[in-house]
N, C-alpha and C. Protein backbone atom coordinates (compact mmCIF):
# COMPACT_ATOMS: atom_id res chain seq x y z
N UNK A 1 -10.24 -2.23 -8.77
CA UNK A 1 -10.26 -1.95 -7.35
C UNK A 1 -10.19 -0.45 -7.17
N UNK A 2 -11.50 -0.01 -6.57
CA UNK A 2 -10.86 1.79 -6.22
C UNK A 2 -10.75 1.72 -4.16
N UNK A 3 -10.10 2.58 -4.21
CA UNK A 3 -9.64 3.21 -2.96
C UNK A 3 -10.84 3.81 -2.35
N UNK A 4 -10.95 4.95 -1.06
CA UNK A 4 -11.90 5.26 -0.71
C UNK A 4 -12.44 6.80 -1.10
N UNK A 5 -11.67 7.31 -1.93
CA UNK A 5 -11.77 8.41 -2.49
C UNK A 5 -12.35 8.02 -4.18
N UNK A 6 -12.59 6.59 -4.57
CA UNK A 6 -13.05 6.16 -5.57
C UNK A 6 -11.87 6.40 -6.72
N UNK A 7 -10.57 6.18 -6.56
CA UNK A 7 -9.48 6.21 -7.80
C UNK A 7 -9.49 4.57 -7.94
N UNK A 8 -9.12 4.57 -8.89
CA UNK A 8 -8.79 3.36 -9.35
C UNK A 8 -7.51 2.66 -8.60
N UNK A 9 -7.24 2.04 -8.35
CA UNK A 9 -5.66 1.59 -7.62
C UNK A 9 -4.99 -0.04 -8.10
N UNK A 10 -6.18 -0.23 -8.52
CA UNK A 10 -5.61 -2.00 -9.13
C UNK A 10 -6.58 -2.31 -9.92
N UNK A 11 -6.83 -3.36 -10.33
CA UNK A 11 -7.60 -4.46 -11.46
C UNK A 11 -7.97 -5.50 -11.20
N UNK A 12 -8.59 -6.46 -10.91
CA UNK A 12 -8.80 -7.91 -11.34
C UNK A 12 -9.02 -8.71 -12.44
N UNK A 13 -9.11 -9.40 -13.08
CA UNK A 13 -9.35 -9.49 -14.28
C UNK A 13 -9.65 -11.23 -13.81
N UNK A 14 -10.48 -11.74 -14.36
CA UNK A 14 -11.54 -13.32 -14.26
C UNK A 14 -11.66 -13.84 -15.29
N UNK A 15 -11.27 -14.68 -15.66
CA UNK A 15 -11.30 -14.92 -17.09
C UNK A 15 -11.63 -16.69 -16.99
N UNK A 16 -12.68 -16.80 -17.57
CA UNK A 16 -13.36 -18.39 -18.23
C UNK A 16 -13.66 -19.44 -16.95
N UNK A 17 -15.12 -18.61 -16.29
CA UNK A 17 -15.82 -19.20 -15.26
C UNK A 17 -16.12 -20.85 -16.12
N UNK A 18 -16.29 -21.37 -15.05
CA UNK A 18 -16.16 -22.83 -15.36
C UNK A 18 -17.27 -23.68 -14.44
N UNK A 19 -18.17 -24.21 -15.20
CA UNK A 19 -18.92 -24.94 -14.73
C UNK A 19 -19.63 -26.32 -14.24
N UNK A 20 -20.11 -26.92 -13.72
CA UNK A 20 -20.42 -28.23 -13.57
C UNK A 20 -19.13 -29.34 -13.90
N UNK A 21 -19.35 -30.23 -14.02
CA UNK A 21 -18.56 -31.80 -14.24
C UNK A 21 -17.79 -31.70 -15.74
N UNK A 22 -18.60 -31.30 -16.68
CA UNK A 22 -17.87 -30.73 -18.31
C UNK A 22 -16.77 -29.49 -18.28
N UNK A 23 -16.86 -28.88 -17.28
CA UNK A 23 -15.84 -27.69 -17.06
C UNK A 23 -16.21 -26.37 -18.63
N UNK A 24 -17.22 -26.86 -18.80
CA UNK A 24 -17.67 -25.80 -19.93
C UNK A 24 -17.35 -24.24 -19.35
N UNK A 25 -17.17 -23.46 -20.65
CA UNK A 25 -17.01 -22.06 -19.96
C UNK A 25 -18.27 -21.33 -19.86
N UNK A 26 -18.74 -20.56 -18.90
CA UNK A 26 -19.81 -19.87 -18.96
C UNK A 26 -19.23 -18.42 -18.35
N UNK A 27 -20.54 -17.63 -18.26
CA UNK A 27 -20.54 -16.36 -17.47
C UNK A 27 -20.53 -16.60 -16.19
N UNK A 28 -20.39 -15.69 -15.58
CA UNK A 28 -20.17 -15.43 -13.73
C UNK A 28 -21.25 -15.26 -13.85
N UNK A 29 -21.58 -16.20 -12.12
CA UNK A 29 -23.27 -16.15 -11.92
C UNK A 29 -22.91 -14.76 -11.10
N UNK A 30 -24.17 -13.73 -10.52
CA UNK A 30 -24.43 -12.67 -9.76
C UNK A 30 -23.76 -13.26 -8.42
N UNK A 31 -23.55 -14.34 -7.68
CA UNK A 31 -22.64 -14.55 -6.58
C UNK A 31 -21.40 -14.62 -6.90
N UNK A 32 -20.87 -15.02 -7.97
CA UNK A 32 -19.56 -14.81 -8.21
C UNK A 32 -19.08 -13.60 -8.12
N UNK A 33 -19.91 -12.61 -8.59
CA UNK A 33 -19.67 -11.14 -9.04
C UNK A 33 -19.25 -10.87 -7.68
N UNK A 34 -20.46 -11.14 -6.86
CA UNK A 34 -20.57 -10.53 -5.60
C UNK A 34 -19.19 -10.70 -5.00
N UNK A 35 -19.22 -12.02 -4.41
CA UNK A 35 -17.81 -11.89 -4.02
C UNK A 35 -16.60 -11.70 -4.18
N UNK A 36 -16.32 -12.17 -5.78
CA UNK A 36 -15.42 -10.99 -6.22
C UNK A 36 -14.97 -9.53 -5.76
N UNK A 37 -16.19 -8.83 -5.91
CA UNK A 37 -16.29 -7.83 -5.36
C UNK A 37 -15.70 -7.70 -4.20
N UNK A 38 -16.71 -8.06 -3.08
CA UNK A 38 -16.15 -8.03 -1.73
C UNK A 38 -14.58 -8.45 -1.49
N UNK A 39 -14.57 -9.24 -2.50
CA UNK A 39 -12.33 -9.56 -2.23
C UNK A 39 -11.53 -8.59 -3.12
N UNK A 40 -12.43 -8.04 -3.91
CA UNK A 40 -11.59 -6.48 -4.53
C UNK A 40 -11.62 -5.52 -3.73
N UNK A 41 -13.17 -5.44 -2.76
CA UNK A 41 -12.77 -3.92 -1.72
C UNK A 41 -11.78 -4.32 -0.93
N UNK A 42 -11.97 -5.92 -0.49
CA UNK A 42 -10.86 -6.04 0.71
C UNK A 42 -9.75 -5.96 0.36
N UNK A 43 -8.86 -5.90 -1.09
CA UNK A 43 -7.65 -5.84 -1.92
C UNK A 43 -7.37 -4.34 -1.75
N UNK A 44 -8.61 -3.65 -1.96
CA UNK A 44 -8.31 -2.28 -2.06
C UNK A 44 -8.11 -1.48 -0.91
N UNK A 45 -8.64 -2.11 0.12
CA UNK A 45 -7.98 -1.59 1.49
C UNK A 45 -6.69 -1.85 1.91
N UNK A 46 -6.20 -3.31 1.73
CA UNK A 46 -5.21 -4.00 1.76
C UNK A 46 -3.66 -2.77 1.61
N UNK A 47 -4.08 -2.86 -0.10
CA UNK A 47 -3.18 -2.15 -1.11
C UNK A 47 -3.23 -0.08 -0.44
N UNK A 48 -4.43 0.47 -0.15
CA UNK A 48 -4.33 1.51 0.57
C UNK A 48 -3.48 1.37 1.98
N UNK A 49 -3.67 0.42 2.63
CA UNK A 49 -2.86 0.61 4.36
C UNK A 49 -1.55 0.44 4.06
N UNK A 50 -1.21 -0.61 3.10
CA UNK A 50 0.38 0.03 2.67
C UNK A 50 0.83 0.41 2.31
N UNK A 51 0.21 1.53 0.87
CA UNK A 51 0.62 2.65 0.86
C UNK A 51 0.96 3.61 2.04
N UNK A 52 -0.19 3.52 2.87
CA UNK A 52 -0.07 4.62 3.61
C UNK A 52 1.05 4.50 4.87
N UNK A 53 0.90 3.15 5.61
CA UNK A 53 2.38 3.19 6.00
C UNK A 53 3.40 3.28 5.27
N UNK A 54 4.19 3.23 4.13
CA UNK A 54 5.06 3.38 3.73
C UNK A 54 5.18 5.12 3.59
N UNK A 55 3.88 5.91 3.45
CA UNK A 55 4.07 6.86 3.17
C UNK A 55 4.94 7.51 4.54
N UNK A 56 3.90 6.87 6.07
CA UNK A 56 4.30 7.73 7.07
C UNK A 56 6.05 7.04 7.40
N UNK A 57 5.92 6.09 7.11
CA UNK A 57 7.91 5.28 7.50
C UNK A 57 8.57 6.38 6.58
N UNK A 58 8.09 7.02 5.30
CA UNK A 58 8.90 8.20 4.60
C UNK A 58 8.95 8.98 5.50
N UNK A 59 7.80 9.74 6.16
CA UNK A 59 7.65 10.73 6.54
C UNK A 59 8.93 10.84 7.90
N UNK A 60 8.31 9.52 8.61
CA UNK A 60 9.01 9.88 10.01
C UNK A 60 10.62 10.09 9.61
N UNK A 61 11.38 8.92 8.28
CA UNK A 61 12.67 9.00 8.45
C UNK A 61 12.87 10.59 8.00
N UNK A 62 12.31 11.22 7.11
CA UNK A 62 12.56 12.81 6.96
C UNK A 62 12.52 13.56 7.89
N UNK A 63 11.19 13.26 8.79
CA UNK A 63 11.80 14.19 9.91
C UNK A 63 12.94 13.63 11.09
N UNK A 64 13.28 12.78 10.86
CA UNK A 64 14.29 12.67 11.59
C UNK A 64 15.82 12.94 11.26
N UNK A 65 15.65 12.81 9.92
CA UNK A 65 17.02 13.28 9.51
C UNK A 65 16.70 14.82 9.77
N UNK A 66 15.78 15.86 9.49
CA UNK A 66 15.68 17.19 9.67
C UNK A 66 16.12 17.58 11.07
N UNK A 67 15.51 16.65 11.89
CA UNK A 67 16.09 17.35 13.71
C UNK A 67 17.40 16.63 13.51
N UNK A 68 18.02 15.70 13.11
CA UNK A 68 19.43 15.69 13.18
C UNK A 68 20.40 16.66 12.93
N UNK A 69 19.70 17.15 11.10
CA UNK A 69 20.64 18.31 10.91
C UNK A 69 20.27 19.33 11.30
N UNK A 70 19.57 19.78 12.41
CA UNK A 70 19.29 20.86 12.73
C UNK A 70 20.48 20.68 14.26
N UNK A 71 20.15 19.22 14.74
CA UNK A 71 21.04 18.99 15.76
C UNK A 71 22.64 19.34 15.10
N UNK A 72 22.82 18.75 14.61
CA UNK A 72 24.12 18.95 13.89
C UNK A 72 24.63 20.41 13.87
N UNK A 73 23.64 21.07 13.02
CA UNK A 73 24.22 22.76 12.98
C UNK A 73 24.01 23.57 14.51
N UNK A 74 23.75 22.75 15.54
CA UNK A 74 23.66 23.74 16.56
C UNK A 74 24.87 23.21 17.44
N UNK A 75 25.56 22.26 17.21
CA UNK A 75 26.60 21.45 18.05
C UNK A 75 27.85 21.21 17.32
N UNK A 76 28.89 22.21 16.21
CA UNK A 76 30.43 21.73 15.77
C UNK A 76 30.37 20.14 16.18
N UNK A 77 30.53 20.45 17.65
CA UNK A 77 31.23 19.59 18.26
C UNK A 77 30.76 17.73 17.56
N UNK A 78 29.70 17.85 17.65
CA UNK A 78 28.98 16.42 17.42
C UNK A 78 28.99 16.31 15.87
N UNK A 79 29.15 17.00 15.15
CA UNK A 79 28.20 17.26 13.49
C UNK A 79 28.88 15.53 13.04
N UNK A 80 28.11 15.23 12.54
CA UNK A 80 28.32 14.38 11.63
C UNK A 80 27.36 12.67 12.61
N UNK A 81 27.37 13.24 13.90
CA UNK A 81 27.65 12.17 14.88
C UNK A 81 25.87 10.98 14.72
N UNK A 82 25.10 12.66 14.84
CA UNK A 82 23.44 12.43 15.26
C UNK A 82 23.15 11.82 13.75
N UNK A 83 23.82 12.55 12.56
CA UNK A 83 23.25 11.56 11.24
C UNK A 83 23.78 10.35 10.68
N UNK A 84 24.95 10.04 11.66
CA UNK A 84 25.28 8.65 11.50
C UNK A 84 24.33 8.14 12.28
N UNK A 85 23.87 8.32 13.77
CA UNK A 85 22.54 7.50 14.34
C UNK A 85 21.63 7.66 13.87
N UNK A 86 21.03 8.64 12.92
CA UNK A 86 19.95 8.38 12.70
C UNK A 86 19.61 7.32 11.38
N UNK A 87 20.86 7.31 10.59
CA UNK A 87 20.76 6.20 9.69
C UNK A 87 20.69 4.89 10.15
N UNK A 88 21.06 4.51 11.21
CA UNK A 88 21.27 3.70 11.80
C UNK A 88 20.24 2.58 12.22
């Protein structure tokens, strides 16, 4: 499976297509391939959108702890208060 920058990001692996009423093993016909395919790009989008939210749920909780402690060092009074809510 590659991503849209063409990295690799996962695998599939198919192992011992099976045919007719004897269940003999054969090769993947060219439609098998195909759709395969098409359910590996759709895997590979899949597997990209949650990377990427997880990346921005990192992002946002960092910046939120950053305006806390920025809140924090501008207020004695509160310190400790805004990074207990923001864990929260």
């Amino acid at each position: 499976m590659t991503d849209h920058e063409d990295e690799v990001i996962g695998v599939l692996q198919l192992l011992n297509a099976r045919r007719g009423i004897s269940r003999h093993v054969s090769e993947f016909s060219e439609e098998d391939i195909e759709l395969v395919s098409g359910l590996a790009s759709q895997a590979a989008v899949a597997v990209t959108n949650v990377r990427l939210v997880k990346g921005m749920e990192k992002l946002l909780n960092s910046f939120v702890q950053c305006i806390a402690a920025a809140i924090d060092e501008k207020s004695p009074y509160t310190a400790g208060h805004i990074q207990r809510v923001a864990r929260s």
